[in-house]
C-alpha atoms as a PDB file:
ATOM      1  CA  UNK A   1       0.000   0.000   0.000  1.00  0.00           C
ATOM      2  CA  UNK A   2       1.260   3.511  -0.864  1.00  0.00           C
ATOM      3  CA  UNK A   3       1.197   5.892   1.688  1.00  0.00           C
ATOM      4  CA  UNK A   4       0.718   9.591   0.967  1.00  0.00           C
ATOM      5  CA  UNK A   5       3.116  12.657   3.143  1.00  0.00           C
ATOM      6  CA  UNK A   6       2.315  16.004   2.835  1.00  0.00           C
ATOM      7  CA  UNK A   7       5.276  17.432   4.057  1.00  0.00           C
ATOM      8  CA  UNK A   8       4.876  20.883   5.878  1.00  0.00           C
ATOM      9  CA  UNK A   9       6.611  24.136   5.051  1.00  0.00           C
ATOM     10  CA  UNK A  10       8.954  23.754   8.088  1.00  0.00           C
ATOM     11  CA  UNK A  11      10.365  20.321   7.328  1.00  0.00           C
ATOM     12  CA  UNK A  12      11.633  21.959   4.111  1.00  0.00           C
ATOM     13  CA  UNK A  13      13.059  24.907   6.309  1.00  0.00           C
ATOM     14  CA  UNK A  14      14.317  22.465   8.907  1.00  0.00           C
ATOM     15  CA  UNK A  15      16.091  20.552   6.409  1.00  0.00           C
ATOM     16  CA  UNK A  16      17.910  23.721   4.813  1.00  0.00           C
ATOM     17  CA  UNK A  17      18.825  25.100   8.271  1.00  0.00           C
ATOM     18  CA  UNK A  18      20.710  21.620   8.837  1.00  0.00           C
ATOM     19  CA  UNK A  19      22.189  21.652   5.826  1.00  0.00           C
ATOM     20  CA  UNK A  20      20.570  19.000   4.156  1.00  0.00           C
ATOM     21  CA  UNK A  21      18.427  19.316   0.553  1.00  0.00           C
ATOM     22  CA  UNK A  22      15.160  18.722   2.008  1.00  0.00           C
ATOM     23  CA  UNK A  23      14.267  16.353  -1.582  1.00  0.00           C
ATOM     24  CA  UNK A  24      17.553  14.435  -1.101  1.00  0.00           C
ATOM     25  CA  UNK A  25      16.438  13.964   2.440  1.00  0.00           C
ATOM     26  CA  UNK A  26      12.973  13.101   1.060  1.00  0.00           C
ATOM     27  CA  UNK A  27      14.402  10.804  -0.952  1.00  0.00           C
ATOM     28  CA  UNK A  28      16.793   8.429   1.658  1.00  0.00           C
ATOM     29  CA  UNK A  29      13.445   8.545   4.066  1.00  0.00           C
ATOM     30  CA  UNK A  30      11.170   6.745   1.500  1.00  0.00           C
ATOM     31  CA  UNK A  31      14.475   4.160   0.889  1.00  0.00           C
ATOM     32  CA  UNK A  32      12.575   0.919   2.758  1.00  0.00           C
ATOM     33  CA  UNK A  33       8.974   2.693   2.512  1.00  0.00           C
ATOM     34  CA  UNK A  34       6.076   2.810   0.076  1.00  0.00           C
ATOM     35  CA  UNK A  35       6.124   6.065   0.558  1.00  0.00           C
ATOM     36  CA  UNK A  36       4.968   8.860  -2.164  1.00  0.00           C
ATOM     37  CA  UNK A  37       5.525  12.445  -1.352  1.00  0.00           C
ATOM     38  CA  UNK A  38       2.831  15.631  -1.924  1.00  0.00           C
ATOM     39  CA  UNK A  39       2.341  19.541  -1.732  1.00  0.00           C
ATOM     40  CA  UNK A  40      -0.616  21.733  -1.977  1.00  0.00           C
ATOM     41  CA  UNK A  41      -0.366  25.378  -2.869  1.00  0.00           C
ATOM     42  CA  UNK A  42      -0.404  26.591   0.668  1.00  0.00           C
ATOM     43  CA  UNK A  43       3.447  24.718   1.015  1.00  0.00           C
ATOM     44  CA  UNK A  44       4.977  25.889  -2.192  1.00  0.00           C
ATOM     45  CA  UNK A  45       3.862  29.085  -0.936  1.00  0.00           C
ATOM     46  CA  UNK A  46       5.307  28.993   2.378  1.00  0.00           C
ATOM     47  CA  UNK A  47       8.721  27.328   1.011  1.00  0.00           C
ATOM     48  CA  UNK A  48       8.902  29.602  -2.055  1.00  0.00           C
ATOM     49  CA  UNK A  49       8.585  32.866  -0.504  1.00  0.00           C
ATOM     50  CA  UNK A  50      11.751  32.576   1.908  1.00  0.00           C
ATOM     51  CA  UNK A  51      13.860  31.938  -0.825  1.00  0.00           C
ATOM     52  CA  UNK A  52      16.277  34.611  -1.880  1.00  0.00           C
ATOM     53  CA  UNK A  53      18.546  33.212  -4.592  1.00  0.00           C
ATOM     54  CA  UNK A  54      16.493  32.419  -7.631  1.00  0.00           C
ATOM     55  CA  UNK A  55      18.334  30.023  -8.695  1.00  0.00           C
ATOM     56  CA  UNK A  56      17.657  27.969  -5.727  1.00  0.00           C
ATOM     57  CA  UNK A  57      13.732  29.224  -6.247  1.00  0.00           C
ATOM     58  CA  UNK A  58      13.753  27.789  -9.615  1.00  0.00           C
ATOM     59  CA  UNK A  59      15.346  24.453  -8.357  1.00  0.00           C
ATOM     60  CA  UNK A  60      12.218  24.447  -5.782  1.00  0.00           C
ATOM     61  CA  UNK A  61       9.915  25.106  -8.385  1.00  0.00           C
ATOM     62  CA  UNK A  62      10.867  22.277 -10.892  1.00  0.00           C
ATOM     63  CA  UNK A  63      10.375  19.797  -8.068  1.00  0.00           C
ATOM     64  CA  UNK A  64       7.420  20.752  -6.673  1.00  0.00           C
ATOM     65  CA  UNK A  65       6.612  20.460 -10.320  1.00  0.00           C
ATOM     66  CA  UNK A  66       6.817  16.838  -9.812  1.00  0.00           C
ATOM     67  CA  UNK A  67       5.562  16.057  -6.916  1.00  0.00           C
ATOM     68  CA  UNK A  68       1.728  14.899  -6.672  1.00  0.00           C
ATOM     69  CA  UNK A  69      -0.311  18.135  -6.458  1.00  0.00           C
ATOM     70  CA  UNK A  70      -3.349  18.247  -3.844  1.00  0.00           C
ATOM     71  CA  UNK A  71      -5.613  20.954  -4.828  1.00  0.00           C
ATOM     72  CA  UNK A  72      -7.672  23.796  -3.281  1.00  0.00           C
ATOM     73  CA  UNK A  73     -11.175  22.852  -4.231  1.00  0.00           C
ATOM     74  CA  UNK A  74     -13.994  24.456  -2.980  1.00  0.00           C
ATOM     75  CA  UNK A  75     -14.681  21.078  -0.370  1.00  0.00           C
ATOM     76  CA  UNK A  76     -11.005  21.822   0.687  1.00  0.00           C
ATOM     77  CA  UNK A  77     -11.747  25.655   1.455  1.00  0.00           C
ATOM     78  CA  UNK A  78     -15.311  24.168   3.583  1.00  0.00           C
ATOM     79  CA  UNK A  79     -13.623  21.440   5.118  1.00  0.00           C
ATOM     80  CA  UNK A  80     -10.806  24.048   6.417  1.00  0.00           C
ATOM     81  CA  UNK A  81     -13.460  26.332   7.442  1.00  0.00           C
ATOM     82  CA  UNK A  82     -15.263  24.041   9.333  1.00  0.00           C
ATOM     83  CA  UNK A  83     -12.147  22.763  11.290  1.00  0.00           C
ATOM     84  CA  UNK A  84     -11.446  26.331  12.183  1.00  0.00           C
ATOM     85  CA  UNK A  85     -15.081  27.226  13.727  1.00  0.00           C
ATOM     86  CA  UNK A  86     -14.701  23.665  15.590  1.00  0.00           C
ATOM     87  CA  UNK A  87     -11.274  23.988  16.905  1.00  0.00           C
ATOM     88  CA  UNK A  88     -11.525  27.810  17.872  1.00  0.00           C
ATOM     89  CA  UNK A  89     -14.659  27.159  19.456  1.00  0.00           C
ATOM     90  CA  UNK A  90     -12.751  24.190  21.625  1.00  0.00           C
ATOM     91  CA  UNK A  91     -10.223  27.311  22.063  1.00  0.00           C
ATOM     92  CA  UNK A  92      -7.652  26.337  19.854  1.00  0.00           C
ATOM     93  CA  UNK A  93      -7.087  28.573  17.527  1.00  0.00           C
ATOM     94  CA  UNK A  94      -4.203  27.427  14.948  1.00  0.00           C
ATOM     95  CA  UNK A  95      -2.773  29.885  11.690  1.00  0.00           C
ATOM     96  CA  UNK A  96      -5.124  29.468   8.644  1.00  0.00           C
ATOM     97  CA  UNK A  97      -2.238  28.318   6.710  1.00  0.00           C
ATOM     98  CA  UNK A  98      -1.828  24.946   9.050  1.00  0.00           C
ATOM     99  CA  UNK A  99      -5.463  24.453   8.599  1.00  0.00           C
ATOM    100  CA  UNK A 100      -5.738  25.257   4.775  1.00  0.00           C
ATOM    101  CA  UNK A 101      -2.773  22.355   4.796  1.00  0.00           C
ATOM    102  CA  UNK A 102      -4.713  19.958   7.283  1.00  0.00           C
ATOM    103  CA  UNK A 103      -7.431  20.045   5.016  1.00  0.00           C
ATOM    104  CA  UNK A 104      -5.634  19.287   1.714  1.00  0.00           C
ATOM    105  CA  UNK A 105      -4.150  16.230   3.857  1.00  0.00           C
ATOM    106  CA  UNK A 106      -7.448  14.924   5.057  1.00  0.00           C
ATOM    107  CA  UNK A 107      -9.220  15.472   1.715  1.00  0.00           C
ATOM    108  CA  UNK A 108      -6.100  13.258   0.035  1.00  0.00           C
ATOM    109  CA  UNK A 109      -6.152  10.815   2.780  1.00  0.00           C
ATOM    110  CA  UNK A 110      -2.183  11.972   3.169  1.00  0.00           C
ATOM    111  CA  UNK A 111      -0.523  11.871   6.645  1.00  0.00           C
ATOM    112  CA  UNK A 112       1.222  15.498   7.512  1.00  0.00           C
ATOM    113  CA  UNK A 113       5.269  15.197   8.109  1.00  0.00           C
ATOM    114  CA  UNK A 114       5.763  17.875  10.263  1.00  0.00           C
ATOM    115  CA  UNK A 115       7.360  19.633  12.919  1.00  0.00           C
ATOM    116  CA  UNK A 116       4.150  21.468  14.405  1.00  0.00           C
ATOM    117  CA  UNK A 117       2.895  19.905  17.410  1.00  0.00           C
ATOM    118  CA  UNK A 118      -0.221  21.556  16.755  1.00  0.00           C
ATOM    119  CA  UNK A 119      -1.246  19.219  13.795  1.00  0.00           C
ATOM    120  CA  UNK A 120      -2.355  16.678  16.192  1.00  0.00           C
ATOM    121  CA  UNK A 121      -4.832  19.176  17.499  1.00  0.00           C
ATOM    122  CA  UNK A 122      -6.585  18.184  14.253  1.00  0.00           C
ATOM    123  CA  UNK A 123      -9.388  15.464  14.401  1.00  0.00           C
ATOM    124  CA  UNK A 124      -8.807  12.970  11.978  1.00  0.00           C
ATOM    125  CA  UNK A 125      -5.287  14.385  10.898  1.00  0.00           C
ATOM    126  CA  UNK A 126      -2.192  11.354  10.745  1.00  0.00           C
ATOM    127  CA  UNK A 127       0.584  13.961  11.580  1.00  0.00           C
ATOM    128  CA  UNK A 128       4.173  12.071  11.598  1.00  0.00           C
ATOM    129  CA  UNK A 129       7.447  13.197  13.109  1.00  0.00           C
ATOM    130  CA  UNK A 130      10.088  14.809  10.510  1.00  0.00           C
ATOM    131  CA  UNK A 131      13.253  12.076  10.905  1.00  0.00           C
ATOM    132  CA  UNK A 132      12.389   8.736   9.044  1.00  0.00           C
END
Protein backbone atom coordinates (compact mmCIF):
# COMPACT_ATOMS: atom_id res chain seq x y z
CA UNK A 1 0.00 0.00 0.00
CA UNK A 2 1.26 3.51 -0.86
CA UNK A 3 1.20 5.89 1.69
CA UNK A 4 0.72 9.59 0.97
CA UNK A 5 3.12 12.66 3.14
CA UNK A 6 2.31 16.00 2.84
CA UNK A 7 5.28 17.43 4.06
CA UNK A 8 4.88 20.88 5.88
CA UNK A 9 6.61 24.14 5.05
CA UNK A 10 8.95 23.75 8.09
CA UNK A 11 10.36 20.32 7.33
CA UNK A 12 11.63 21.96 4.11
CA UNK A 13 13.06 24.91 6.31
CA UNK A 14 14.32 22.47 8.91
CA UNK A 15 16.09 20.55 6.41
CA UNK A 16 17.91 23.72 4.81
CA UNK A 17 18.82 25.10 8.27
CA UNK A 18 20.71 21.62 8.84
CA UNK A 19 22.19 21.65 5.83
CA UNK A 20 20.57 19.00 4.16
CA UNK A 21 18.43 19.32 0.55
CA UNK A 22 15.16 18.72 2.01
CA UNK A 23 14.27 16.35 -1.58
CA UNK A 24 17.55 14.43 -1.10
CA UNK A 25 16.44 13.96 2.44
CA UNK A 26 12.97 13.10 1.06
CA UNK A 27 14.40 10.80 -0.95
CA UNK A 28 16.79 8.43 1.66
CA UNK A 29 13.44 8.55 4.07
CA UNK A 30 11.17 6.74 1.50
CA UNK A 31 14.47 4.16 0.89
CA UNK A 32 12.58 0.92 2.76
CA UNK A 33 8.97 2.69 2.51
CA UNK A 34 6.08 2.81 0.08
CA UNK A 35 6.12 6.07 0.56
CA UNK A 36 4.97 8.86 -2.16
CA UNK A 37 5.52 12.45 -1.35
CA UNK A 38 2.83 15.63 -1.92
CA UNK A 39 2.34 19.54 -1.73
CA UNK A 40 -0.62 21.73 -1.98
CA UNK A 41 -0.37 25.38 -2.87
CA UNK A 42 -0.40 26.59 0.67
CA UNK A 43 3.45 24.72 1.02
CA UNK A 44 4.98 25.89 -2.19
CA UNK A 45 3.86 29.09 -0.94
CA UNK A 46 5.31 28.99 2.38
CA UNK A 47 8.72 27.33 1.01
CA UNK A 48 8.90 29.60 -2.06
CA UNK A 49 8.58 32.87 -0.50
CA UNK A 50 11.75 32.58 1.91
CA UNK A 51 13.86 31.94 -0.82
CA UNK A 52 16.28 34.61 -1.88
CA UNK A 53 18.55 33.21 -4.59
CA UNK A 54 16.49 32.42 -7.63
CA UNK A 55 18.33 30.02 -8.70
CA UNK A 56 17.66 27.97 -5.73
CA UNK A 57 13.73 29.22 -6.25
CA UNK A 58 13.75 27.79 -9.62
CA UNK A 59 15.35 24.45 -8.36
CA UNK A 60 12.22 24.45 -5.78
CA UNK A 61 9.92 25.11 -8.39
CA UNK A 62 10.87 22.28 -10.89
CA UNK A 63 10.37 19.80 -8.07
CA UNK A 64 7.42 20.75 -6.67
CA UNK A 65 6.61 20.46 -10.32
CA UNK A 66 6.82 16.84 -9.81
CA UNK A 67 5.56 16.06 -6.92
CA UNK A 68 1.73 14.90 -6.67
CA UNK A 69 -0.31 18.14 -6.46
CA UNK A 70 -3.35 18.25 -3.84
CA UNK A 71 -5.61 20.95 -4.83
CA UNK A 72 -7.67 23.80 -3.28
CA UNK A 73 -11.18 22.85 -4.23
CA UNK A 74 -13.99 24.46 -2.98
CA UNK A 75 -14.68 21.08 -0.37
CA UNK A 76 -11.00 21.82 0.69
CA UNK A 77 -11.75 25.65 1.46
CA UNK A 78 -15.31 24.17 3.58
CA UNK A 79 -13.62 21.44 5.12
CA UNK A 80 -10.81 24.05 6.42
CA UNK A 81 -13.46 26.33 7.44
CA UNK A 82 -15.26 24.04 9.33
CA UNK A 83 -12.15 22.76 11.29
CA UNK A 84 -11.45 26.33 12.18
CA UNK A 85 -15.08 27.23 13.73
CA UNK A 86 -14.70 23.66 15.59
CA UNK A 87 -11.27 23.99 16.91
CA UNK A 88 -11.53 27.81 17.87
CA UNK A 89 -14.66 27.16 19.46
CA UNK A 90 -12.75 24.19 21.62
CA UNK A 91 -10.22 27.31 22.06
CA UNK A 92 -7.65 26.34 19.85
CA UNK A 93 -7.09 28.57 17.53
CA UNK A 94 -4.20 27.43 14.95
CA UNK A 95 -2.77 29.89 11.69
CA UNK A 96 -5.12 29.47 8.64
CA UNK A 97 -2.24 28.32 6.71
CA UNK A 98 -1.83 24.95 9.05
CA UNK A 99 -5.46 24.45 8.60
CA UNK A 100 -5.74 25.26 4.77
CA UNK A 101 -2.77 22.35 4.80
CA UNK A 102 -4.71 19.96 7.28
CA UNK A 103 -7.43 20.05 5.02
CA UNK A 104 -5.63 19.29 1.71
CA UNK A 105 -4.15 16.23 3.86
CA UNK A 106 -7.45 14.92 5.06
CA UNK A 107 -9.22 15.47 1.72
CA UNK A 108 -6.10 13.26 0.04
CA UNK A 109 -6.15 10.81 2.78
CA UNK A 110 -2.18 11.97 3.17
CA UNK A 111 -0.52 11.87 6.65
CA UNK A 112 1.22 15.50 7.51
CA UNK A 113 5.27 15.20 8.11
CA UNK A 114 5.76 17.87 10.26
CA UNK A 115 7.36 19.63 12.92
CA UNK A 116 4.15 21.47 14.40
CA UNK A 117 2.90 19.91 17.41
CA UNK A 118 -0.22 21.56 16.76
CA UNK A 119 -1.25 19.22 13.79
CA UNK A 120 -2.36 16.68 16.19
CA UNK A 121 -4.83 19.18 17.50
CA UNK A 122 -6.59 18.18 14.25
CA UNK A 123 -9.39 15.46 14.40
CA UNK A 124 -8.81 12.97 11.98
CA UNK A 125 -5.29 14.39 10.90
CA UNK A 126 -2.19 11.35 10.75
CA UNK A 127 0.58 13.96 11.58
CA UNK A 128 4.17 12.07 11.60
CA UNK A 129 7.45 13.20 13.11
CA UNK A 130 10.09 14.81 10.51
CA UNK A 131 13.25 12.08 10.90
CA UNK A 132 12.39 8.74 9.04
Amino acid sequence: MTNLILPDSNVYIGAVRAGRDPFQHFAEGIADHDWEFATCGMVMLEVCRGQRDPNVLRRYRERFAVMIFLPTTNATWERATELAWMLDRRGIVLPAQDLIIAACALQAKAVVLTADAHFYQIPGLQVMKPGF
